[in-house]
Protein backbone atom coordinates (compact mmCIF):
# COMPACT_ATOMS: atom_id res chain seq x y z
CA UNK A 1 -23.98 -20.77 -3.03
CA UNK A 2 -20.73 -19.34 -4.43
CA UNK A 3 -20.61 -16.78 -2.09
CA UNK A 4 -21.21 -18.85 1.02
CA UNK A 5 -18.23 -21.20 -0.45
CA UNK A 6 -16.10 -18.41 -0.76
CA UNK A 7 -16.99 -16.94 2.79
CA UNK A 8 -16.18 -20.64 4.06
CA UNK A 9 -12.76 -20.29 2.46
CA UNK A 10 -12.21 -16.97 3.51
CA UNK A 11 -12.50 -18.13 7.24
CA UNK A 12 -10.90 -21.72 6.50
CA UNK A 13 -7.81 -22.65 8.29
CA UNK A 14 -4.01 -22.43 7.37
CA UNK A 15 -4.12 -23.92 3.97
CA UNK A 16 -7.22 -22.61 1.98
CA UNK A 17 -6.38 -24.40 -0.89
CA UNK A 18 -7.56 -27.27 0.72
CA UNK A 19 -11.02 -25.39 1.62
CA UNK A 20 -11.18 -24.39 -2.28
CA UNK A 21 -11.01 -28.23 -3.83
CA UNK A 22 -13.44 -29.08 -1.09
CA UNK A 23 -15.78 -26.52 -2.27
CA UNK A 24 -15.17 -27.07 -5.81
CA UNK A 25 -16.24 -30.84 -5.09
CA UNK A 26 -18.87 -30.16 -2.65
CA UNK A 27 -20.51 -27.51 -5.71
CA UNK A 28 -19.72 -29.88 -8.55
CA UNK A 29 -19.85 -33.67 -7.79
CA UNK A 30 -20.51 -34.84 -4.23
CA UNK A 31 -23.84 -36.60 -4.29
CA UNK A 32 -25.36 -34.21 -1.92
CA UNK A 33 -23.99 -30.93 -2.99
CA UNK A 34 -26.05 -28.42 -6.03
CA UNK A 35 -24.52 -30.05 -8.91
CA UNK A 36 -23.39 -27.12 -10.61
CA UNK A 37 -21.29 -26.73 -13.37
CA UNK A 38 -19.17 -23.78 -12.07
CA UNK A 39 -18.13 -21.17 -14.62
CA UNK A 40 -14.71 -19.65 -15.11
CA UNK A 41 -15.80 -16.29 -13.18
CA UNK A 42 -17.31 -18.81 -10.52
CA UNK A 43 -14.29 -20.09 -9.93
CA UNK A 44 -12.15 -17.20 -9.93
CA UNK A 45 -14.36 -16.19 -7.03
CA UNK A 46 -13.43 -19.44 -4.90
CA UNK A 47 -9.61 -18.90 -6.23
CA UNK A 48 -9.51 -15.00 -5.13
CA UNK A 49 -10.84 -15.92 -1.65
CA UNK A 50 -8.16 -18.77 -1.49
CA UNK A 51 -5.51 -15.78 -2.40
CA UNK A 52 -7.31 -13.35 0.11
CA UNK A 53 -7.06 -15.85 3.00
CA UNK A 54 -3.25 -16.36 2.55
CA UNK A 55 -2.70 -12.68 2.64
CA UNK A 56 -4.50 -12.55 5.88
CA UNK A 57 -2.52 -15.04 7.51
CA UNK A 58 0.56 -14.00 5.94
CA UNK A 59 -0.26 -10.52 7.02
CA UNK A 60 -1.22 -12.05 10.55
CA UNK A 61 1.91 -12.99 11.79
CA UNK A 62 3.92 -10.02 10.55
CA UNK A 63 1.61 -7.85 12.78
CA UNK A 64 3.83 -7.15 16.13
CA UNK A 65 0.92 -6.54 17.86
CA UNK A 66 0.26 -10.31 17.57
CA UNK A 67 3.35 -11.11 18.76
CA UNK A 68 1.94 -12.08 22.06
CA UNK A 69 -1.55 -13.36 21.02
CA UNK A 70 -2.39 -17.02 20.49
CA UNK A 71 -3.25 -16.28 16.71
CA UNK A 72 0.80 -15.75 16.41
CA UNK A 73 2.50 -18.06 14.40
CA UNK A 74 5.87 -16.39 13.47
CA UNK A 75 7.73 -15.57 10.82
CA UNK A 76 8.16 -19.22 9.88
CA UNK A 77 4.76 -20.07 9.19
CA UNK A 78 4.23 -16.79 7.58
CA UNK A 79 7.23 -17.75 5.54
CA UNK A 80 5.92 -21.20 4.69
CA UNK A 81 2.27 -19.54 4.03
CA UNK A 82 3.86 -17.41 0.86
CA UNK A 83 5.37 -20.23 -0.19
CA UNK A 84 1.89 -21.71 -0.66
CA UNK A 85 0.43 -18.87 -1.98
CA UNK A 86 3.22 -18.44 -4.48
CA UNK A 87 3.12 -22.09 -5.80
CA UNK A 88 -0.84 -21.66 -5.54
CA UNK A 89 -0.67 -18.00 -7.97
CA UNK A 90 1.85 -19.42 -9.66
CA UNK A 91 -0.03 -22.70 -10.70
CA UNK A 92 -3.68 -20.49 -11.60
CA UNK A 93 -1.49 -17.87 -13.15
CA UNK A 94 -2.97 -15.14 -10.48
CA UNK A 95 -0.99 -12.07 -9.89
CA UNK A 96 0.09 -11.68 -6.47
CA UNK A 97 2.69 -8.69 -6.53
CA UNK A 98 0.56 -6.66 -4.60
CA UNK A 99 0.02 -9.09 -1.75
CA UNK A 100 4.20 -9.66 -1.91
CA UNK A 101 5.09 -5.92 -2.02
CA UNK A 102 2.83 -5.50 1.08
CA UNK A 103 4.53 -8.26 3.05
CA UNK A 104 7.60 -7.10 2.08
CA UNK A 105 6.56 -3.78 3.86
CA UNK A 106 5.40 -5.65 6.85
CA UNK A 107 8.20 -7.71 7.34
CA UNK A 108 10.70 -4.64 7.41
CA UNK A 109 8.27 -3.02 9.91
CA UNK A 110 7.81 -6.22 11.81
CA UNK A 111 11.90 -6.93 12.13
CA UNK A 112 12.38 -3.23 13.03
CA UNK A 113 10.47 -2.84 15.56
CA UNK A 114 11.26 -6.48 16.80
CA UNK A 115 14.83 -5.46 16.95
CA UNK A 116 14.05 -2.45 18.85
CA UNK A 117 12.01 -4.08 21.65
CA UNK A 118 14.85 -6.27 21.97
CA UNK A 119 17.60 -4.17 22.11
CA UNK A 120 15.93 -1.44 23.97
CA UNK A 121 13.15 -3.12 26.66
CA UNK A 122 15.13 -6.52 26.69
CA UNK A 123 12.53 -8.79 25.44
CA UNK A 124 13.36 -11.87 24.00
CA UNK A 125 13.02 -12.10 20.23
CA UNK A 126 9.66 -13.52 18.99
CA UNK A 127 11.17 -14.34 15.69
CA UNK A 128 11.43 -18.29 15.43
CA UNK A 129 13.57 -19.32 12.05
CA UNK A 130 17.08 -18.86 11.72
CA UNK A 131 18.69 -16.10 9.93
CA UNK A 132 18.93 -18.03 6.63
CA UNK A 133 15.27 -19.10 6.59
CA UNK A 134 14.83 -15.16 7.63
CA UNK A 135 16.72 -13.86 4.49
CA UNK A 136 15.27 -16.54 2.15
CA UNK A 137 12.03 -15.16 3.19
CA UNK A 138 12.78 -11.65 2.39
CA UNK A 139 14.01 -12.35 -0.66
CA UNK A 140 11.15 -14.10 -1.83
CA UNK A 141 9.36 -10.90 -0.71
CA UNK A 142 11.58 -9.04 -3.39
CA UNK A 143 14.10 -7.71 -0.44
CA UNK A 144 17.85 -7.51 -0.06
CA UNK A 145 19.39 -8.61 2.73
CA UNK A 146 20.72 -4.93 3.13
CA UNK A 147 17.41 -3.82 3.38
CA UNK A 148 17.24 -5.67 6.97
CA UNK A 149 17.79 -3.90 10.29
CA UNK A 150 21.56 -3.40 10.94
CA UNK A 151 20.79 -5.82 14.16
CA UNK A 152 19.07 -8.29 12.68
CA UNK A 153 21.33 -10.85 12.97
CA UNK A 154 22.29 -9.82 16.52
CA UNK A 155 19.15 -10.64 18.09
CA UNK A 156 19.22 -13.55 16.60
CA UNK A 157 22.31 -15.07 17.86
């Protein structure tokens, strides 16, 4: 049963937290759930799929692949999605460095090549925040804003 609530959180929508209490509820105390009386390791299963969900959407819409699929979001909402994670860790006392040092990664490769297709091909930026929500981002990702493409801010004038 832990498993199949974790799979359910894993492929919940964009706030798994939500998905997690629901489980934890579901497990523990609604009438027509198991009743169980969920361990500590039981529950750091649930809480690690929460965490692995936000990387995935995190992760999603830092893809520039995606940039044109209807599973994009932007940079905002993959913004706004570490924010959750972070207050989530944060609050369960999980370690999420990993997870931040890869989106860090993924944002410089994301904004590079974003700044390319614009200058180069023409295309319109797919990057929806402003520059300040961009560089608050990044450095909550651990970057400095010198570590952004020269153009950044260019294409996003």
């Amino acid at each position: 049963m832990i498993e199949e609530e974790a799979f359910l959180i894993r492929h919940s929508g964009e706030i798994p937290e939500v998905t997690l209490y629901s489980s934890i509820y579901y497990l523990q105390e609604d009438p027509e759930g198991p009743g169980l009386g969920l361990t500590p390791e039981e529950l750091r299963v649930l809480k690690h799929a929460v965490v692995k969900r936000y990387k995935e959407i995190i992760l999603r819409d830092l893809i520039p692949e995606n940039r044109k699929k209807r599973i994009y979001r932007g940079i905002k909402r993959s913004a706004v999605n570490y924010k959750r994670l972070f207050a989530f860790s944060s609050r369960e006392g999980l370690d999420i460095d990993e997870i931040r040092q890869e989106a860090a990664t993924a944002l410089l490769r994301f904004l590079e090549r974003e700044v390319q297709d614009c200058l180069e091909k023409g295309e319109k930026t797919s990057i929806n925040c402003a520059y300040d929500e961009l560089l608050s981002f990044s450095r909550d990702l651990g970057l400095d804003e010198d570590e952004l493409p020269k153009d950044i801010k260019r294409i996003l004038s």
